[in-house]
N, C-alpha and C. Protein backbone atom coordinates (compact mmCIF):
# COMPACT_ATOMS: atom_id res chain seq x y z
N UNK A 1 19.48 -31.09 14.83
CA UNK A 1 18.43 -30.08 14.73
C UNK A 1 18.74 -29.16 13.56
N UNK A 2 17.95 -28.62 12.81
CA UNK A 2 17.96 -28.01 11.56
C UNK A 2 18.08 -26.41 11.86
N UNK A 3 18.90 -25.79 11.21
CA UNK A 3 19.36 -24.32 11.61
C UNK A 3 18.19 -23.54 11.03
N UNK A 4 17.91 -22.72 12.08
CA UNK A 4 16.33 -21.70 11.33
C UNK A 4 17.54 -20.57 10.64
N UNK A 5 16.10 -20.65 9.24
CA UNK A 5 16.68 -19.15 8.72
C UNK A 5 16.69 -18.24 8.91
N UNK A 6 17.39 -17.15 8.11
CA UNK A 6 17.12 -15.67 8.39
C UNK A 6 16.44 -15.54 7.75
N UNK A 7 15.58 -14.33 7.61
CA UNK A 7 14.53 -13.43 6.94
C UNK A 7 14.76 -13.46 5.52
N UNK A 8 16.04 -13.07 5.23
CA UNK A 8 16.55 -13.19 3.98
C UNK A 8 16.87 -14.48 3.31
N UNK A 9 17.06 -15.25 4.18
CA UNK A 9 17.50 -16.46 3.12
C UNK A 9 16.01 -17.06 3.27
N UNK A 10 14.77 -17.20 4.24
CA UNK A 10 13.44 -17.34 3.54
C UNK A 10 13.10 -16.72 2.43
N UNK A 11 13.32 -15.67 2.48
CA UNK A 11 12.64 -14.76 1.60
C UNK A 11 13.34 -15.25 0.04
N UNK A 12 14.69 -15.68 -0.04
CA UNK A 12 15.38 -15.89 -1.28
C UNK A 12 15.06 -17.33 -1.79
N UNK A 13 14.74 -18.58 -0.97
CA UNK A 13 14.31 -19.60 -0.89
C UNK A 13 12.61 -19.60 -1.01
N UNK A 14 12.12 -19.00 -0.93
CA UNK A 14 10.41 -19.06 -1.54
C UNK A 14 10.69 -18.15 -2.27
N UNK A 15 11.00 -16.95 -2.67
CA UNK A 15 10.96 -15.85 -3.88
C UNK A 15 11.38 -17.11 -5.33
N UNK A 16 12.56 -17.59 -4.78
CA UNK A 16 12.92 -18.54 -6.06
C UNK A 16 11.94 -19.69 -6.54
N UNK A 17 12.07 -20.34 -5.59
CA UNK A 17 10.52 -21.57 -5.87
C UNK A 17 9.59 -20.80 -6.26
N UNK A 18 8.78 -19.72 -5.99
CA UNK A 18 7.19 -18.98 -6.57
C UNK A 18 8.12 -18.94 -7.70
N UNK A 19 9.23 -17.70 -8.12
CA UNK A 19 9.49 -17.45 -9.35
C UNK A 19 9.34 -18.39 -10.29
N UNK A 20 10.52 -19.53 -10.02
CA UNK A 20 10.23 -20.96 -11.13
C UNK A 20 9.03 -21.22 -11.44
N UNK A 21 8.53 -21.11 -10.14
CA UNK A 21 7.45 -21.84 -10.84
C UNK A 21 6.17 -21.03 -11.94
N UNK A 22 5.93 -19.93 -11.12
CA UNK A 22 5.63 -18.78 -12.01
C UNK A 22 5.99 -18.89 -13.64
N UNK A 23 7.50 -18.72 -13.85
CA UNK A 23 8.08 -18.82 -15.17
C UNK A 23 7.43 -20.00 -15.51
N UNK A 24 7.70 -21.78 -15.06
CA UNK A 24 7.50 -22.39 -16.01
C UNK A 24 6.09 -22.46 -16.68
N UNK A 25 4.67 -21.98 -15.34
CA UNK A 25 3.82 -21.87 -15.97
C UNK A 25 3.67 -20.57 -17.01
N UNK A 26 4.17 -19.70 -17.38
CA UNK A 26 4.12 -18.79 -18.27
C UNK A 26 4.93 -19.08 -19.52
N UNK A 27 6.06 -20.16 -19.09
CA UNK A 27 6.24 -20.79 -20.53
C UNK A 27 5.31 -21.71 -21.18
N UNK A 28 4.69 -22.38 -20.49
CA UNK A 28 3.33 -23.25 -20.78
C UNK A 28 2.26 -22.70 -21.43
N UNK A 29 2.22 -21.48 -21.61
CA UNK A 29 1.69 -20.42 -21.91
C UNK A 29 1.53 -20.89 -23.83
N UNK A 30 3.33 -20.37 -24.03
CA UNK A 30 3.46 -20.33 -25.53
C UNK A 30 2.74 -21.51 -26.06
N UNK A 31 2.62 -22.83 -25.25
CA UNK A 31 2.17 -23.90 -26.29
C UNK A 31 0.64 -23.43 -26.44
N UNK A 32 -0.04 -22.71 -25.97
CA UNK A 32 -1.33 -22.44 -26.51
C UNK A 32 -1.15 -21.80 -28.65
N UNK A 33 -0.34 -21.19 -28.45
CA UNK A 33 0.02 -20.03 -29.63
C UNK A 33 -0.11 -21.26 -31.25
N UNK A 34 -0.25 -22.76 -30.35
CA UNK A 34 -0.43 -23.52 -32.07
C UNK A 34 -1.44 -23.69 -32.47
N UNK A 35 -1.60 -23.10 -33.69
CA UNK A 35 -3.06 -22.93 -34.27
C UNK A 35 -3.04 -24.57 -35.11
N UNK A 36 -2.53 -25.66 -34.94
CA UNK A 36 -3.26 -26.83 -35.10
C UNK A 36 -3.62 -27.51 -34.02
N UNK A 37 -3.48 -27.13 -32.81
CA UNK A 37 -4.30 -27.63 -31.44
C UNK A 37 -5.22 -26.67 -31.23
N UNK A 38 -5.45 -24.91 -31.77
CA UNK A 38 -5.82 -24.54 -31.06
C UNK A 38 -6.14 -23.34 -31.76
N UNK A 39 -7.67 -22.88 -31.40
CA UNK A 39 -8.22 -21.54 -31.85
C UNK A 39 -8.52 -20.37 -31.13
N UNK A 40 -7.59 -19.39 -31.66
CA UNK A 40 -8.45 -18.50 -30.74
C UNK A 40 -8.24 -16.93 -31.45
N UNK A 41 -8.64 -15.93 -31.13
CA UNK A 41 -8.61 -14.84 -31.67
C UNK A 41 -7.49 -13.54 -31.02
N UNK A 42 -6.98 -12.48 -31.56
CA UNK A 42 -6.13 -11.64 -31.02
C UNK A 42 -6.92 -11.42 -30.02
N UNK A 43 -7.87 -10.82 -29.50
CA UNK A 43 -8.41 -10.47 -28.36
C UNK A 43 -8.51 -11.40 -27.27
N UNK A 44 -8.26 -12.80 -27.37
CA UNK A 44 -7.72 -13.24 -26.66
C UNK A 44 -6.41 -13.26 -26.53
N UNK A 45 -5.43 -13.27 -27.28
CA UNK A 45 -3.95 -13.06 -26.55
C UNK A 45 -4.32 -11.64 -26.19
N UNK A 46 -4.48 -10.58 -26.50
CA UNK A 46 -4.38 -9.78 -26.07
C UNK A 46 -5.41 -9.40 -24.37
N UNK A 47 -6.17 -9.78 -24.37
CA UNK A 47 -7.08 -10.39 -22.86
C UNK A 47 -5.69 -10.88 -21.38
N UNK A 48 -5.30 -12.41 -22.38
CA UNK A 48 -4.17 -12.89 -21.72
C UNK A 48 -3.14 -12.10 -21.17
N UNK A 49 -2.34 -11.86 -21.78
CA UNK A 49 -1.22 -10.66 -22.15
C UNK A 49 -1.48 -9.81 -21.12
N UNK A 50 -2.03 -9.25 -21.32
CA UNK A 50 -3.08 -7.74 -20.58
C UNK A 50 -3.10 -8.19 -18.87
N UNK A 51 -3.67 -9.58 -18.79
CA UNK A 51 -3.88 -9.59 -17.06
C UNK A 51 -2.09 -9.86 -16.74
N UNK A 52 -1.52 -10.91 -17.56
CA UNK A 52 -0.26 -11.43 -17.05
C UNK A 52 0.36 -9.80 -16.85
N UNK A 53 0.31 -8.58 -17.14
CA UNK A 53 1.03 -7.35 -17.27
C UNK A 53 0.63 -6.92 -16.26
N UNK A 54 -0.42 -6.87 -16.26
CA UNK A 54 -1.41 -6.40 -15.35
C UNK A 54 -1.47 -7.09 -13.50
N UNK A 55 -0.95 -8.00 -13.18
CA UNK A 55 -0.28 -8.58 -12.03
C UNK A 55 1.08 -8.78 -12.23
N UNK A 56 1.73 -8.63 -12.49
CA UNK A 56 3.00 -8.36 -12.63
C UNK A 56 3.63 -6.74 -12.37
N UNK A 57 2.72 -5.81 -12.98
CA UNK A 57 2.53 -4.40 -12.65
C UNK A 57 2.35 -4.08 -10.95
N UNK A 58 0.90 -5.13 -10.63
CA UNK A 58 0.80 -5.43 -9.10
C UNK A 58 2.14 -5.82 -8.49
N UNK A 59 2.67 -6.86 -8.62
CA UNK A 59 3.92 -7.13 -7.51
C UNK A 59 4.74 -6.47 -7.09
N UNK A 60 5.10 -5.59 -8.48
CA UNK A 60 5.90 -4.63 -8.68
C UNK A 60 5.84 -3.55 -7.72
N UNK A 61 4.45 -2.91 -7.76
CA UNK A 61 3.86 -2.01 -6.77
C UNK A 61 4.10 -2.44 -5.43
N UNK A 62 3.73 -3.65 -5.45
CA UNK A 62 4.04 -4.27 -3.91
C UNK A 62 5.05 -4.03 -3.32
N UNK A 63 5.95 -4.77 -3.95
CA UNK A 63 7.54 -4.27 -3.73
C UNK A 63 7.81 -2.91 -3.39
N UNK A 64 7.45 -2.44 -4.59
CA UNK A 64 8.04 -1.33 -4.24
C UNK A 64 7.69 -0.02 -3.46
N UNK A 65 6.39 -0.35 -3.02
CA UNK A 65 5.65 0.14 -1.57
C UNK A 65 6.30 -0.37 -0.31
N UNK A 66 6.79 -1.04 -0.44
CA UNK A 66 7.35 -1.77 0.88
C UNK A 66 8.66 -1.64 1.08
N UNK A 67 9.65 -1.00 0.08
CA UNK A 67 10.49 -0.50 0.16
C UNK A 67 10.87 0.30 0.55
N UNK A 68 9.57 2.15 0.33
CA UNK A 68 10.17 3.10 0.82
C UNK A 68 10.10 3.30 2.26
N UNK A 69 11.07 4.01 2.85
CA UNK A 69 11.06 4.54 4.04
C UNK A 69 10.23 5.03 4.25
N UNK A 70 9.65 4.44 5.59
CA UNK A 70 8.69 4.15 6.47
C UNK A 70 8.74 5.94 7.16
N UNK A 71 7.75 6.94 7.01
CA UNK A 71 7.49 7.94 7.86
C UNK A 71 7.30 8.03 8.83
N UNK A 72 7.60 8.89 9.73
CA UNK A 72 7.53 9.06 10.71
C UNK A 72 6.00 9.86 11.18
N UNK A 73 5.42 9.00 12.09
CA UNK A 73 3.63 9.37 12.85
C UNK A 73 4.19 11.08 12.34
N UNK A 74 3.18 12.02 12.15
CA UNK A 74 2.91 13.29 12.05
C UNK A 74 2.23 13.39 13.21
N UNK A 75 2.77 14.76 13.91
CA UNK A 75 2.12 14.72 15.25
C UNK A 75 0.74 15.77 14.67
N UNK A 76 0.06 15.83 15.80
CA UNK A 76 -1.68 16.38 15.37
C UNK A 76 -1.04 18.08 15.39
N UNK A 77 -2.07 18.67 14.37
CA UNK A 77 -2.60 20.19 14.04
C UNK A 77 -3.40 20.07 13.67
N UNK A 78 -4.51 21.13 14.25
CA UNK A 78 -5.51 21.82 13.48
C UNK A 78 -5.41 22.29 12.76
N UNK A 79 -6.34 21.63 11.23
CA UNK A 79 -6.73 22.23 10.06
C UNK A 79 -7.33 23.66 9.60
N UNK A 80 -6.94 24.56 9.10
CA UNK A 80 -7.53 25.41 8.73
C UNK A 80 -7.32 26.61 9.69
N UNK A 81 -6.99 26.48 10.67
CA UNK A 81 -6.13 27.35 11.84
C UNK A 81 -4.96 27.74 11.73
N UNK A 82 -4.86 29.19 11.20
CA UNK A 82 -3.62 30.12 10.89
C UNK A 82 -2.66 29.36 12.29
N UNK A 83 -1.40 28.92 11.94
CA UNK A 83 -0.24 28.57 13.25
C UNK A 83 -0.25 29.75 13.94
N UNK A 84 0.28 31.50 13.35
CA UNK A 84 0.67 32.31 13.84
C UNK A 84 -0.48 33.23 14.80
N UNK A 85 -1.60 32.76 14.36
CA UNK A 85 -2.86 33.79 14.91
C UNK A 85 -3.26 33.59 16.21
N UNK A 86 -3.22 34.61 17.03
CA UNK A 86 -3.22 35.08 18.45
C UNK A 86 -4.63 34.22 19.05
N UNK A 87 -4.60 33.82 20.13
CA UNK A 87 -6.27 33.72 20.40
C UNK A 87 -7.04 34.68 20.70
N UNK A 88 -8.07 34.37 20.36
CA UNK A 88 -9.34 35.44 20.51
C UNK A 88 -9.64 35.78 22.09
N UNK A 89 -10.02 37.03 22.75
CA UNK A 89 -10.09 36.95 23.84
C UNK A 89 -12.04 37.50 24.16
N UNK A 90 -12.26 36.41 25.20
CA UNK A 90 -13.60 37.09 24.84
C UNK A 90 -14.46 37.95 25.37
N UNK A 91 -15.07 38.65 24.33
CA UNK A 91 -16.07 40.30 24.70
C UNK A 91 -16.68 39.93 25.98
N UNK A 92 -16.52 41.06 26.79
CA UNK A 92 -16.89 41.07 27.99
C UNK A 92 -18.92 40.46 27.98
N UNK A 93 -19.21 40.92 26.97
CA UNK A 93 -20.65 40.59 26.97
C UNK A 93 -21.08 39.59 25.97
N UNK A 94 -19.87 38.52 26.05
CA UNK A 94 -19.83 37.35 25.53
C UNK A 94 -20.60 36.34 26.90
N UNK A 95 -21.42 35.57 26.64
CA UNK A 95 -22.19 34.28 27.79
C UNK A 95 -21.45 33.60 28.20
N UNK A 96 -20.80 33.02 29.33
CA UNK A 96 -19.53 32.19 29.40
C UNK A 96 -20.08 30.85 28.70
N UNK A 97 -19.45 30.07 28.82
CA UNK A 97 -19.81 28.32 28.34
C UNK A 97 -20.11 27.59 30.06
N UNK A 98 -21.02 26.58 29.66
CA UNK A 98 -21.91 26.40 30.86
C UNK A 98 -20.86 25.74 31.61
N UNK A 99 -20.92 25.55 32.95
CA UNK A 99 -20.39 25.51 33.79
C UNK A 99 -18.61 25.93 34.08
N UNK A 100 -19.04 27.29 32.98
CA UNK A 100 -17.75 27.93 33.26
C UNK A 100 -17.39 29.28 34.12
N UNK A 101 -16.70 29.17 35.16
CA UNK A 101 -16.79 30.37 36.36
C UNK A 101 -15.79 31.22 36.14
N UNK A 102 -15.67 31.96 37.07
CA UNK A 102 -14.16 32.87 37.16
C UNK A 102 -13.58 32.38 37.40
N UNK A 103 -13.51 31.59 38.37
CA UNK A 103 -12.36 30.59 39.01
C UNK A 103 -11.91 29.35 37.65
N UNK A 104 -11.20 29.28 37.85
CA UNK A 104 -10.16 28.22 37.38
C UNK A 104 -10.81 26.96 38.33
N UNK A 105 -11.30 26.06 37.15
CA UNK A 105 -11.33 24.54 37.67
C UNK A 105 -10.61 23.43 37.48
N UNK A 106 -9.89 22.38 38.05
CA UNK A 106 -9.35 21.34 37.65
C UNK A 106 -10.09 20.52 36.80
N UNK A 107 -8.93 20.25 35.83
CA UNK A 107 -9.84 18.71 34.82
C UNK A 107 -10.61 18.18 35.60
């Protein structure tokens, strides 16, 4: 029976295979650059260039979003509500709120 991996040695065993392979197609790349097979203008290498930076910039981000330490849930507060400020108590010739008595009711 074949020993399962760890996390890490998956992760080092496909990181390497994508990489290679990644690289060799980006060396495949340069053979475009012969101008007796092939025409093209700076704005296209520079087009090219630009996305290959441009996802590569992405992975990067990836990574390195997934790296930082993970925060901890923030427990709830009300917005815009001074912490220190007393509650309001209300004017005697304030209307109560409907079905609210003198008595104390259970939830």
């Amino acid at each position: 029976m074949a020993e399962e991996l760890t996390k890490r040695q998956k992760f080092e065993k496909l990181a390497t295979n994508r990489t290679d392979k990644a690289l060799q197609y980006i060396e495949r790349l340069k053979n475009l650059a012969n101008t007796d097979s092939y025409d093209y203008t700076p704005e296209h290498v520079t087009q090219m260039i630009g996305a290959l930076k441009q996802k590569i910039d992405e992975v990067d981000e990836v990574f390195q979003t997934a790296m930082r330490p993970k925060e901890a849930p923030k427990a709830f507060q009300f917005s815009g509500i001074p912490q220190n400020e007393a509650p309001q108590e209300p004017t005697e010739d304030a209307e109560p709120d409907e079905g609210e008595d003198d008595e104390e009711q259970p939830f």
